[in-house]
Protein backbone atom coordinates (compact mmCIF):
# COMPACT_ATOMS: atom_id res chain seq x y z
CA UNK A 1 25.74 107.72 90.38
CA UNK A 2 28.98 108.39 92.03
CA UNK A 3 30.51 108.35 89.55
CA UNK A 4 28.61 110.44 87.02
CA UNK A 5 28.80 113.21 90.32
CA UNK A 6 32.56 113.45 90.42
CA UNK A 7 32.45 114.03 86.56
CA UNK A 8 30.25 116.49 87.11
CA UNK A 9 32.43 118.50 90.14
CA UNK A 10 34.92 117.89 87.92
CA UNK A 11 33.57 119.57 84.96
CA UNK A 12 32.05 122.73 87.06
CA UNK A 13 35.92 123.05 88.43
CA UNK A 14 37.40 123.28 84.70
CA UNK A 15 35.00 125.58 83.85
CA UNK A 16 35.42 127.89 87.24
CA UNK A 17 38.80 127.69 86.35
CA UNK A 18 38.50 128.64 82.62
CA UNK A 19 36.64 131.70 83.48
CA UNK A 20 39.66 132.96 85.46
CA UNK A 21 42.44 131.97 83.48
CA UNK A 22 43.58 128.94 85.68
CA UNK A 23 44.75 125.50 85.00
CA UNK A 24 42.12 122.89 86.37
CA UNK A 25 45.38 120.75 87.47
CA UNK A 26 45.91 123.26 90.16
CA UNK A 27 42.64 122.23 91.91
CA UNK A 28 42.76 119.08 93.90
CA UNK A 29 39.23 117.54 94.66
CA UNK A 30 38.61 116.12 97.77
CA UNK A 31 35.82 113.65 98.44
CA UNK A 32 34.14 114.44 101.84
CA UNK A 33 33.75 110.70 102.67
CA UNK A 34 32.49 111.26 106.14
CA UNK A 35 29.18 109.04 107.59
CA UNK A 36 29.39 107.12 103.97
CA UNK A 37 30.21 103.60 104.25
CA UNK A 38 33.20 101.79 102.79
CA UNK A 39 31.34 100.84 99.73
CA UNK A 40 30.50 104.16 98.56
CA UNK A 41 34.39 105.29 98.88
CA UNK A 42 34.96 102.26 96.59
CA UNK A 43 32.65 103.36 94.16
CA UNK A 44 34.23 106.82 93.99
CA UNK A 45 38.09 105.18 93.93
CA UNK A 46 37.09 103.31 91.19
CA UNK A 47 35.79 106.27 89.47
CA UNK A 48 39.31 107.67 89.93
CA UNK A 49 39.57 109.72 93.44
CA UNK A 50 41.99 109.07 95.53
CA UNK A 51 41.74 112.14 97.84
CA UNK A 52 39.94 111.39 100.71
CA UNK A 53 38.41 113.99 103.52
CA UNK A 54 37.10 112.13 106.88
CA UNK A 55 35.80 114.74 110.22
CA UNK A 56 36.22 111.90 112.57
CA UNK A 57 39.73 110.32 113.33
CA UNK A 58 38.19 106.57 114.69
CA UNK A 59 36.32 106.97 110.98
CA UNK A 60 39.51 107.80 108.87
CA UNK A 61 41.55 104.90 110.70
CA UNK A 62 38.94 102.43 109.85
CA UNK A 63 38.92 103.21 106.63
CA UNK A 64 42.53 103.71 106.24
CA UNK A 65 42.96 100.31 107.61
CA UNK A 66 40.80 98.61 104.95
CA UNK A 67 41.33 100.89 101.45
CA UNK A 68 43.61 101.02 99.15
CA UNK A 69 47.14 102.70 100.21
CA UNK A 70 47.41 104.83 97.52
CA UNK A 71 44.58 107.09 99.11
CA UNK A 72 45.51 110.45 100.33
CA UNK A 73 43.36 110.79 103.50
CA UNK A 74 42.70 114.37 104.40
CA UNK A 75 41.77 115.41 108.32
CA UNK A 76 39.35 117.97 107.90
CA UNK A 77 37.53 117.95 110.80
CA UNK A 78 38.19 119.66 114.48
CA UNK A 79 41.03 117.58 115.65
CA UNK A 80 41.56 117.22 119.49
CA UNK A 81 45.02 116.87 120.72
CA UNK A 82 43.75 113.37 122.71
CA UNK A 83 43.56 111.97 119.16
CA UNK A 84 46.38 113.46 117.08
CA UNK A 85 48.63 109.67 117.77
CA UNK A 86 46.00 107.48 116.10
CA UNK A 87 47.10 109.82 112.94
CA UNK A 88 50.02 111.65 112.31
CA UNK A 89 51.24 108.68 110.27
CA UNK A 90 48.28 107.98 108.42
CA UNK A 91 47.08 111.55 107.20
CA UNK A 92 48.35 113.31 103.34
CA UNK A 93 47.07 116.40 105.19
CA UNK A 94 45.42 118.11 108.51
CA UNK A 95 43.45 120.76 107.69
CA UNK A 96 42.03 122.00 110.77
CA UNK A 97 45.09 122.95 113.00
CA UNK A 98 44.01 126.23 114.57
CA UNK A 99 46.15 126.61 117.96
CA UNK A 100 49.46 126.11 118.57
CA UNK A 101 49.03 123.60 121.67
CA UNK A 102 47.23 121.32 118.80
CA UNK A 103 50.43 121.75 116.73
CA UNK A 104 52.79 121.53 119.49
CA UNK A 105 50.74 117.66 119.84
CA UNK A 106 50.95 117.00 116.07
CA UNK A 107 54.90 118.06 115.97
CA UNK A 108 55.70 115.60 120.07
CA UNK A 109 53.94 112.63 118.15
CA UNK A 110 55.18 113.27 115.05
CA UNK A 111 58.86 113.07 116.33
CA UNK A 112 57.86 109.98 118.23
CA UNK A 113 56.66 108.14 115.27
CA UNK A 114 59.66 109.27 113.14
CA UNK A 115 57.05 111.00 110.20
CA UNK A 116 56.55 114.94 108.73
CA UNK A 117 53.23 116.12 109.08
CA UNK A 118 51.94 118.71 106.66
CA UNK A 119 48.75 120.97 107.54
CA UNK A 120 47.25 123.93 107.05
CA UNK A 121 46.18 126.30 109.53
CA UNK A 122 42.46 126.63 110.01
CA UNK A 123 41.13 130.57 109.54
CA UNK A 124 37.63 131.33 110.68
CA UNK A 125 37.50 134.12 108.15
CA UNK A 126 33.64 135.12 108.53
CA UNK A 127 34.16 135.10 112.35
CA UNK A 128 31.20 132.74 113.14
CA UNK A 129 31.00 132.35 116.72
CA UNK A 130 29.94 128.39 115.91
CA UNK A 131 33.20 127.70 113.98
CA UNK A 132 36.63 126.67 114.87
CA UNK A 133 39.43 128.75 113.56
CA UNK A 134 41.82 131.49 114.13
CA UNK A 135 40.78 134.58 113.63
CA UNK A 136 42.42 136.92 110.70
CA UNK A 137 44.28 139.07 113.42
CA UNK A 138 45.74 135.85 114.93
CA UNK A 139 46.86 133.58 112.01
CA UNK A 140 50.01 135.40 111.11
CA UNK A 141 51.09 134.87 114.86
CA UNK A 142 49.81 131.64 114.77
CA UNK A 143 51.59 130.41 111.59
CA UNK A 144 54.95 132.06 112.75
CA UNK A 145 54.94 129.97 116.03
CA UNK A 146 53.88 126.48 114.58
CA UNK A 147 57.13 127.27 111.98
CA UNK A 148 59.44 126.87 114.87
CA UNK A 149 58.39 123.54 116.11
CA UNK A 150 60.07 120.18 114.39
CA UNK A 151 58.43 117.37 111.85
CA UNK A 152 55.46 120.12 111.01
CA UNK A 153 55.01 121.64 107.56
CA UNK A 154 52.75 124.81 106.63
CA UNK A 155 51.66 124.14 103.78
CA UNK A 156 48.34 126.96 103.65
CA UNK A 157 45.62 127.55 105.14
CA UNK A 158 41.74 125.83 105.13
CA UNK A 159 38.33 127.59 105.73
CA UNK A 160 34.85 126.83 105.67
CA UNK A 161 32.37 129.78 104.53
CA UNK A 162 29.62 130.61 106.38
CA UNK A 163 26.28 128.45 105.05
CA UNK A 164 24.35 130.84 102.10
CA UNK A 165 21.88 130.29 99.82
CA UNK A 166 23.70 132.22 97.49
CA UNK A 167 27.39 130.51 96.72
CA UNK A 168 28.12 134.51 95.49
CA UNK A 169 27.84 135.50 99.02
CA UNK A 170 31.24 133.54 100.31
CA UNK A 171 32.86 135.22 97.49
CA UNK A 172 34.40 137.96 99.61
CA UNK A 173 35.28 135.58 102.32
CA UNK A 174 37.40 133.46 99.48
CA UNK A 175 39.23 137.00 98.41
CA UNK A 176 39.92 137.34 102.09
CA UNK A 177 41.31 133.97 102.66
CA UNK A 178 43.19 134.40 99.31
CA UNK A 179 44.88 137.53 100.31
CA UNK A 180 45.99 136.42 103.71
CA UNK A 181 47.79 133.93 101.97
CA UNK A 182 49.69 136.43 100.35
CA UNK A 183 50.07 138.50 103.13
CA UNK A 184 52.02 135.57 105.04
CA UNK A 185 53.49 134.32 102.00
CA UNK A 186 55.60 138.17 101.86
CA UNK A 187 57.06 137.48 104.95
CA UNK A 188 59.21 134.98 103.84
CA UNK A 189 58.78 132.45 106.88
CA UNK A 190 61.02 129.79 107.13
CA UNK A 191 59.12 126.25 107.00
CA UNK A 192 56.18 127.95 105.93
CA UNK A 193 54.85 127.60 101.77
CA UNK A 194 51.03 129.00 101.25
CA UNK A 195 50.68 126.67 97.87
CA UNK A 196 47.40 125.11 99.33
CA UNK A 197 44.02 127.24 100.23
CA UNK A 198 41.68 124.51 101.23
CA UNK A 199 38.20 126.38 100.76
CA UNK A 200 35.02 125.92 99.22
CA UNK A 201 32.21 122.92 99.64
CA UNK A 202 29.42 121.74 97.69
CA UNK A 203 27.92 124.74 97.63
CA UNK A 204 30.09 127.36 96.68
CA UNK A 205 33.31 125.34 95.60
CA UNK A 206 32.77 127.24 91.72
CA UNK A 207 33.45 130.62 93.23
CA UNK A 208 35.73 129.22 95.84
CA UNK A 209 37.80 128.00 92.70
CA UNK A 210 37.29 131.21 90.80
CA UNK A 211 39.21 132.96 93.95
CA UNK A 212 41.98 131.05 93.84
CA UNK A 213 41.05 127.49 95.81
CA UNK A 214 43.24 124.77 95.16
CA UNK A 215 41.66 121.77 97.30
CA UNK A 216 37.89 121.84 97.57
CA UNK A 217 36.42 119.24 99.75
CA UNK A 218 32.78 118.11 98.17
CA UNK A 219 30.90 115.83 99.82
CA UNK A 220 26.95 116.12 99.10
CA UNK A 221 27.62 117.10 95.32
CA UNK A 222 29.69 113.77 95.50
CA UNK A 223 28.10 111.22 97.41
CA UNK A 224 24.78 112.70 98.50
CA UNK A 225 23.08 113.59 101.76
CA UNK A 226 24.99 112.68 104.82
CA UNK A 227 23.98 108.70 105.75
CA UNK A 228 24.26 108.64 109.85
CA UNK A 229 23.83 105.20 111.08
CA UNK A 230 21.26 104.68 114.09
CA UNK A 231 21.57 101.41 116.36
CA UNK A 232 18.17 99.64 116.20
């Protein structure tokens, strides 16, 4: 089953891509392995992914410590600075890095551990009140400051839409992420690229591709319904 899903994203992102002239290569897929068990992450390595998106850090380090090292493991989920040691040297990516006291952490253990840390700066584009993020106003202050500090990389930025019925309806928060990225891309900052826009989930990652998405994180469309264990 896992399998036949990831052929399926896959297929739905060449064909989002197609419409708008892009190359599907430019799209990285991310499997949202989050609340699945080891097995299931097996199943989908062995189907060929190797990009990896956990919420939790004590998750991602347990399953870092038992997978294959080839896996890219993305941090995609709030991070809090308490945490940031357990995996500066483990993560391909951190996705959600939306203050600069959270980046300040990342670049102190960073230099202690002797690694470069790419992320991308979290955006709450559709200024949900429930999300983490920094707002539009914000992120072009934000991005300028984390440049300055050592063994951290820009590398884009990351959203997620607002929940809709409708995958159409995100579409304009996409074009805004999208043009942000140009915006700060203009300016030229030193230690600062805006090659990655992390945006779009199982729901909307077609249009989210169509507007210029490069990692989409599915999870659902991938693995199905989030499994959370209960103690019995």
């Amino acid at each position: 089953m896992i399998k036949d899903n990831i052929r399926y994203v896959e297929s739905q992102i060449k064909e989002s891509c197609s419409k708008v002239g892009r190359n599907s290569d430019e799209v990285t897929l991310i499997s949202v392995s989050k609340t699945k068990p080891v097995e299931m992450l097996q199943e989908a390595y062995a189907a060929g992914s190797r990009d990896f998106g956990e919420n939790k850090v004590q998750e991602l380090v347990d399953k870092y410590e038992v997978l294959p090292k080839d896996i890219r493991w993305h941090m995609i989920g709030h991070l809090q600075r308490n945490k940031v040691k357990y995996i500066v040297d483990k993560v391909y990516l951190i996705h959600s890095v939306d203050s600069l006291r959270l980046a300040e952490e990342i670049s102190k253990e960073a230099l202690k551990k002797q690694v470069d840390v790419n992320i991308l700066v979290e955006v709450n584009i559709a200024g949900e009140e429930s999300k983490f993020g920094t707002d539009c106003e914000e992120a072009k202050n934000l991005v300028r400051e984390i440049a300055k500090l050592p063994n951290i990389h820009i590398k884009g930025l990351m959203t997620i839409a607002p929940m809709v019925n409708e995958a159409e309806d995100n579409r304009i928060y996409f074009q805004g992420l999208k043009k942000l990225s140009v915006d700060i891309n203009q300016e030229n900052i030193d230690n600062v690229t805006m090659d990655i826009l992390s945006m779009g989930m199982t729901g909307d990652y077609t249009v989210a591709v169509e507007e210029g998405a490069t990692m989409v994180r599915v999870g659902t469309g991938i693995f199905g319904e989030r499994y959370y264990p209960t103690n019995v």
